[in-house]
C-alpha atoms as a PDB file:
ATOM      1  CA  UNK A   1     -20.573  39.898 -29.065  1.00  0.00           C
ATOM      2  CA  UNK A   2     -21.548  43.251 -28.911  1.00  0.00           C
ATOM      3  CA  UNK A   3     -23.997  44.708 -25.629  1.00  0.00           C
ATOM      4  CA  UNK A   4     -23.425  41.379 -24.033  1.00  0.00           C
ATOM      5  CA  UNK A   5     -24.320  41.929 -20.647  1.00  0.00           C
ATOM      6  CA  UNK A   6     -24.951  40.397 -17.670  1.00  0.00           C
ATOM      7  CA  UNK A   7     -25.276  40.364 -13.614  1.00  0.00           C
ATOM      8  CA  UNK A   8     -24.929  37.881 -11.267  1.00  0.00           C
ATOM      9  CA  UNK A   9     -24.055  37.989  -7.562  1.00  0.00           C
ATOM     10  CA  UNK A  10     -20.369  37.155  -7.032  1.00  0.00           C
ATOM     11  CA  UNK A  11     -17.439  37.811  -4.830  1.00  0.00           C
ATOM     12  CA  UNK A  12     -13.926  39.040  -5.928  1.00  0.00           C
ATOM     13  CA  UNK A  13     -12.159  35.870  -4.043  1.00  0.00           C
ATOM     14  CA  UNK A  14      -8.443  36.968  -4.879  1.00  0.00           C
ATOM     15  CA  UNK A  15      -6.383  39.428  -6.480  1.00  0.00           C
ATOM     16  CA  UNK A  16      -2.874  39.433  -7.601  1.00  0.00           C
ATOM     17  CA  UNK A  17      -0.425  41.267  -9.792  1.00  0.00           C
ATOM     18  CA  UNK A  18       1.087  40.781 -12.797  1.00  0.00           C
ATOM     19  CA  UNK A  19       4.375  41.220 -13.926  1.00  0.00           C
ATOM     20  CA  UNK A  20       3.082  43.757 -16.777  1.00  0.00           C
ATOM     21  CA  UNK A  21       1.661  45.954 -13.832  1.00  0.00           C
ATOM     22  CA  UNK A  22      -1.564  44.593 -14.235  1.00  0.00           C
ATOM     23  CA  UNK A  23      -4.258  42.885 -11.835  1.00  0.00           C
ATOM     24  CA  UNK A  24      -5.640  39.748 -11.653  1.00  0.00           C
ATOM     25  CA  UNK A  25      -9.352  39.182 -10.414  1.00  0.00           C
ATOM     26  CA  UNK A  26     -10.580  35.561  -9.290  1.00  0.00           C
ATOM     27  CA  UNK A  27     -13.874  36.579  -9.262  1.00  0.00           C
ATOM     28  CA  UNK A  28     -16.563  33.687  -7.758  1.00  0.00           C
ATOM     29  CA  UNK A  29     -20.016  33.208  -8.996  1.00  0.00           C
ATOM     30  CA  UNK A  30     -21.836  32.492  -5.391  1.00  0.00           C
ATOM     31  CA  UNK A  31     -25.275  31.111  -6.280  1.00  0.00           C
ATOM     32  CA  UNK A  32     -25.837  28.643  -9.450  1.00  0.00           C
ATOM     33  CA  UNK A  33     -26.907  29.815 -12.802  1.00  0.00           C
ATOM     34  CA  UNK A  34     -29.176  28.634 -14.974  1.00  0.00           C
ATOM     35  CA  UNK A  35     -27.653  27.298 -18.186  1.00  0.00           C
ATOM     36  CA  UNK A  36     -28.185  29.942 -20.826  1.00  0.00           C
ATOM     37  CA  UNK A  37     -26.674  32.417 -18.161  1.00  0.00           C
ATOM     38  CA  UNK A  38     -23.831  30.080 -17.547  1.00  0.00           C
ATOM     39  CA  UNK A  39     -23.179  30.062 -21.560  1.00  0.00           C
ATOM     40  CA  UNK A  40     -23.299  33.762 -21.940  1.00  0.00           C
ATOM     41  CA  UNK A  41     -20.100  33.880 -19.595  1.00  0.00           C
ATOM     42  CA  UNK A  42     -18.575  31.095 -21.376  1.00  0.00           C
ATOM     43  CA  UNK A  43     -19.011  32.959 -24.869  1.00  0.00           C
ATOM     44  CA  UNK A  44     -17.129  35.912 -23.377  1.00  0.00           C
ATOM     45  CA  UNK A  45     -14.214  34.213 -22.035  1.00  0.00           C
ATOM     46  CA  UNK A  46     -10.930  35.704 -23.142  1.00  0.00           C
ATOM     47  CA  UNK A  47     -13.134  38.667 -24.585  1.00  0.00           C
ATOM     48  CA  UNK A  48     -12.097  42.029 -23.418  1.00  0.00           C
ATOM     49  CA  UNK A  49     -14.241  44.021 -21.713  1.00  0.00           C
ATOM     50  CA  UNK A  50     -15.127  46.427 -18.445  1.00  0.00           C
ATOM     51  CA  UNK A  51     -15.641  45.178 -14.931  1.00  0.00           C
ATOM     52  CA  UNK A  52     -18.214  46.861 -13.116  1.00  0.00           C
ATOM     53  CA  UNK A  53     -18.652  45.551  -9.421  1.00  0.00           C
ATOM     54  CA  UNK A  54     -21.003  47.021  -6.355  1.00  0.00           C
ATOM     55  CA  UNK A  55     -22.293  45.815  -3.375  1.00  0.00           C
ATOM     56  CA  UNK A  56     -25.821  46.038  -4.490  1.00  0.00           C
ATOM     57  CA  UNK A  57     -27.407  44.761  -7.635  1.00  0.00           C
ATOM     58  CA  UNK A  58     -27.205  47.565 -10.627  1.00  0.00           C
ATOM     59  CA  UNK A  59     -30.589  49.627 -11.851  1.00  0.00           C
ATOM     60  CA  UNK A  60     -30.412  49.622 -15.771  1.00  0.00           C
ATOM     61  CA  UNK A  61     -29.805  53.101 -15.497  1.00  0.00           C
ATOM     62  CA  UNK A  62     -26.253  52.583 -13.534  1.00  0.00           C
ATOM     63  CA  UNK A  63     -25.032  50.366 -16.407  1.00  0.00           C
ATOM     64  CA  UNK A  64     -23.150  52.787 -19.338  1.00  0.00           C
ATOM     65  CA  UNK A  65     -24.822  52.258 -22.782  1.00  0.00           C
ATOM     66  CA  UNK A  66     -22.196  53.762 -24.658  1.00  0.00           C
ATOM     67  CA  UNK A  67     -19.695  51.197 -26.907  1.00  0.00           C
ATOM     68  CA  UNK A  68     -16.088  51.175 -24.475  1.00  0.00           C
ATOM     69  CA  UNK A  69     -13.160  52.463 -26.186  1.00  0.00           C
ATOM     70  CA  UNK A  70     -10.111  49.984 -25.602  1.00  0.00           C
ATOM     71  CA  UNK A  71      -6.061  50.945 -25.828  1.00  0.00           C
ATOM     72  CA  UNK A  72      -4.864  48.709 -28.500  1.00  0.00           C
ATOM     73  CA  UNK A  73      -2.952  45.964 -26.998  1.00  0.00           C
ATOM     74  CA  UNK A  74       0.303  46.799 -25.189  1.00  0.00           C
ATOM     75  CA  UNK A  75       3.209  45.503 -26.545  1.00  0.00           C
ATOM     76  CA  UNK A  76       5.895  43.514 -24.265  1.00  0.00           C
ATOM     77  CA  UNK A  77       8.744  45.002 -23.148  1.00  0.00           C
ATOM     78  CA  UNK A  78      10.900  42.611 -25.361  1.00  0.00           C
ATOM     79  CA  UNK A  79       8.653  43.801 -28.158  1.00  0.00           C
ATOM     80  CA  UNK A  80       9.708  47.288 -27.631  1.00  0.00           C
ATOM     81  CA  UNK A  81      13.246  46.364 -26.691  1.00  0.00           C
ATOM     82  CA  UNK A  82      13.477  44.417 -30.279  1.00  0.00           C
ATOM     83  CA  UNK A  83      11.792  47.291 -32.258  1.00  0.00           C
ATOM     84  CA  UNK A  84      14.266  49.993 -30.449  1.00  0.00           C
ATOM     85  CA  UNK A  85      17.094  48.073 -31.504  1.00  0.00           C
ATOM     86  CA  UNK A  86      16.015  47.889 -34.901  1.00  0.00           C
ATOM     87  CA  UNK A  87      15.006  51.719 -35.200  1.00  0.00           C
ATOM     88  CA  UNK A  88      18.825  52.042 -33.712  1.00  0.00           C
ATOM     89  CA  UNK A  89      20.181  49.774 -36.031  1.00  0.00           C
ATOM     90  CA  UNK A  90      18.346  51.677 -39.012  1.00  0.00           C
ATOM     91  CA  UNK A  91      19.372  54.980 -38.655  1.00  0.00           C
ATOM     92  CA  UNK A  92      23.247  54.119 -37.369  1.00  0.00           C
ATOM     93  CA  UNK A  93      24.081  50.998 -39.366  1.00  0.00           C
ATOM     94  CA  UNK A  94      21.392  49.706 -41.770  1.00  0.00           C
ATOM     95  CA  UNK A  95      24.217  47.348 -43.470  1.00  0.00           C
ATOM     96  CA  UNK A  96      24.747  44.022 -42.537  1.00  0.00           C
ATOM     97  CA  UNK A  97      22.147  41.714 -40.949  1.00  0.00           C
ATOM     98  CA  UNK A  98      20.043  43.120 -38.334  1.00  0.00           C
ATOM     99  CA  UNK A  99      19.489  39.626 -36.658  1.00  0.00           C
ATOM    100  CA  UNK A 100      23.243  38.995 -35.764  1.00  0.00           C
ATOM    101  CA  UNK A 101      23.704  43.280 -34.504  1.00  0.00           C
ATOM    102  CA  UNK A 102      20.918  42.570 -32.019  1.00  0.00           C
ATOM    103  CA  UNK A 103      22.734  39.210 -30.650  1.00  0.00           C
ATOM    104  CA  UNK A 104      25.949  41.128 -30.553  1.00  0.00           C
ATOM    105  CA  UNK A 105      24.070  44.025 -28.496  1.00  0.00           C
ATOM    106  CA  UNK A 106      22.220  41.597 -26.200  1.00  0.00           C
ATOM    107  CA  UNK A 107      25.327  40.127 -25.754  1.00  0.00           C
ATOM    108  CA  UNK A 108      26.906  42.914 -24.471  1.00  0.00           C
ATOM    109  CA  UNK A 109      23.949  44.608 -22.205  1.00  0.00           C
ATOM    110  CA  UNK A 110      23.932  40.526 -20.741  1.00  0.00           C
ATOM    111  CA  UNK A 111      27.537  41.059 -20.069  1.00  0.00           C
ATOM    112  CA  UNK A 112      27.432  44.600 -18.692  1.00  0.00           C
ATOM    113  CA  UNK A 113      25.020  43.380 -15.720  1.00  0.00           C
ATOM    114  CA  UNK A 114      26.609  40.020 -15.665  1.00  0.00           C
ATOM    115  CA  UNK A 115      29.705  42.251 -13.861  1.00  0.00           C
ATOM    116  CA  UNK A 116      27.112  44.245 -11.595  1.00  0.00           C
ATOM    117  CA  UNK A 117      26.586  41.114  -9.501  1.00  0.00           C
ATOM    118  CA  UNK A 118      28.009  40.636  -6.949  1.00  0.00           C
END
């Protein structure tokens, strides 16, 4: 999947945000492909990548050549939440089961902003 790149005139047709912070692009192909360009963007879906976008086509020379560098992928927030607790757990109770601590804690932050309502 490597140096798989391509260019075709499109138009960024909506963006929203994510609840992670992120962006999402509805990007919209505006002329027809032909089919071996229309399979290329089909084998990258749900491949990570970097979105490069201009008003005028791109000279090869524009285009990096270098391999991108990605951030390993971001863990949730209940991901880091869970692996806090157990870090916690470890160095201030280790004994016992880990599993029914955490509900006990949960439990407790739950109830702690269950009374900030109003």
């Amino acid at each position: 999947m490597e140096n798989k790149k391509f260019q075709v005139p499109a138009q960024i047709q909506g963006i929203s945000t994510l609840k992670d912070k992120t962006l999402k692009l509805t990007v919209y192909v505006s002329r027809e492909l032909p089919a071996e360009e229309k399979a290329q963007i089909f084998e990258l879906e749900q491949v990570e990548g970097w979105f490069l976008f201009s008003p005028n086509q791109f000279q090869p020379k524009d285009i990096p050549t270098e391999k991108a560098e990605f951030e390993t992928a971001r863990k949730s927030a209940s991901e880091r939440l869970y692996n806090i607790l157990y870090v916690y757990w470890q160095q201030n109770y280790s004994s016992g089961n880990f599993n029914e601590w955490r509900a006990n804690e949960m439990e407790k932050l739950i109830e702690a902003y269950k009374a900030k309502l109003n």
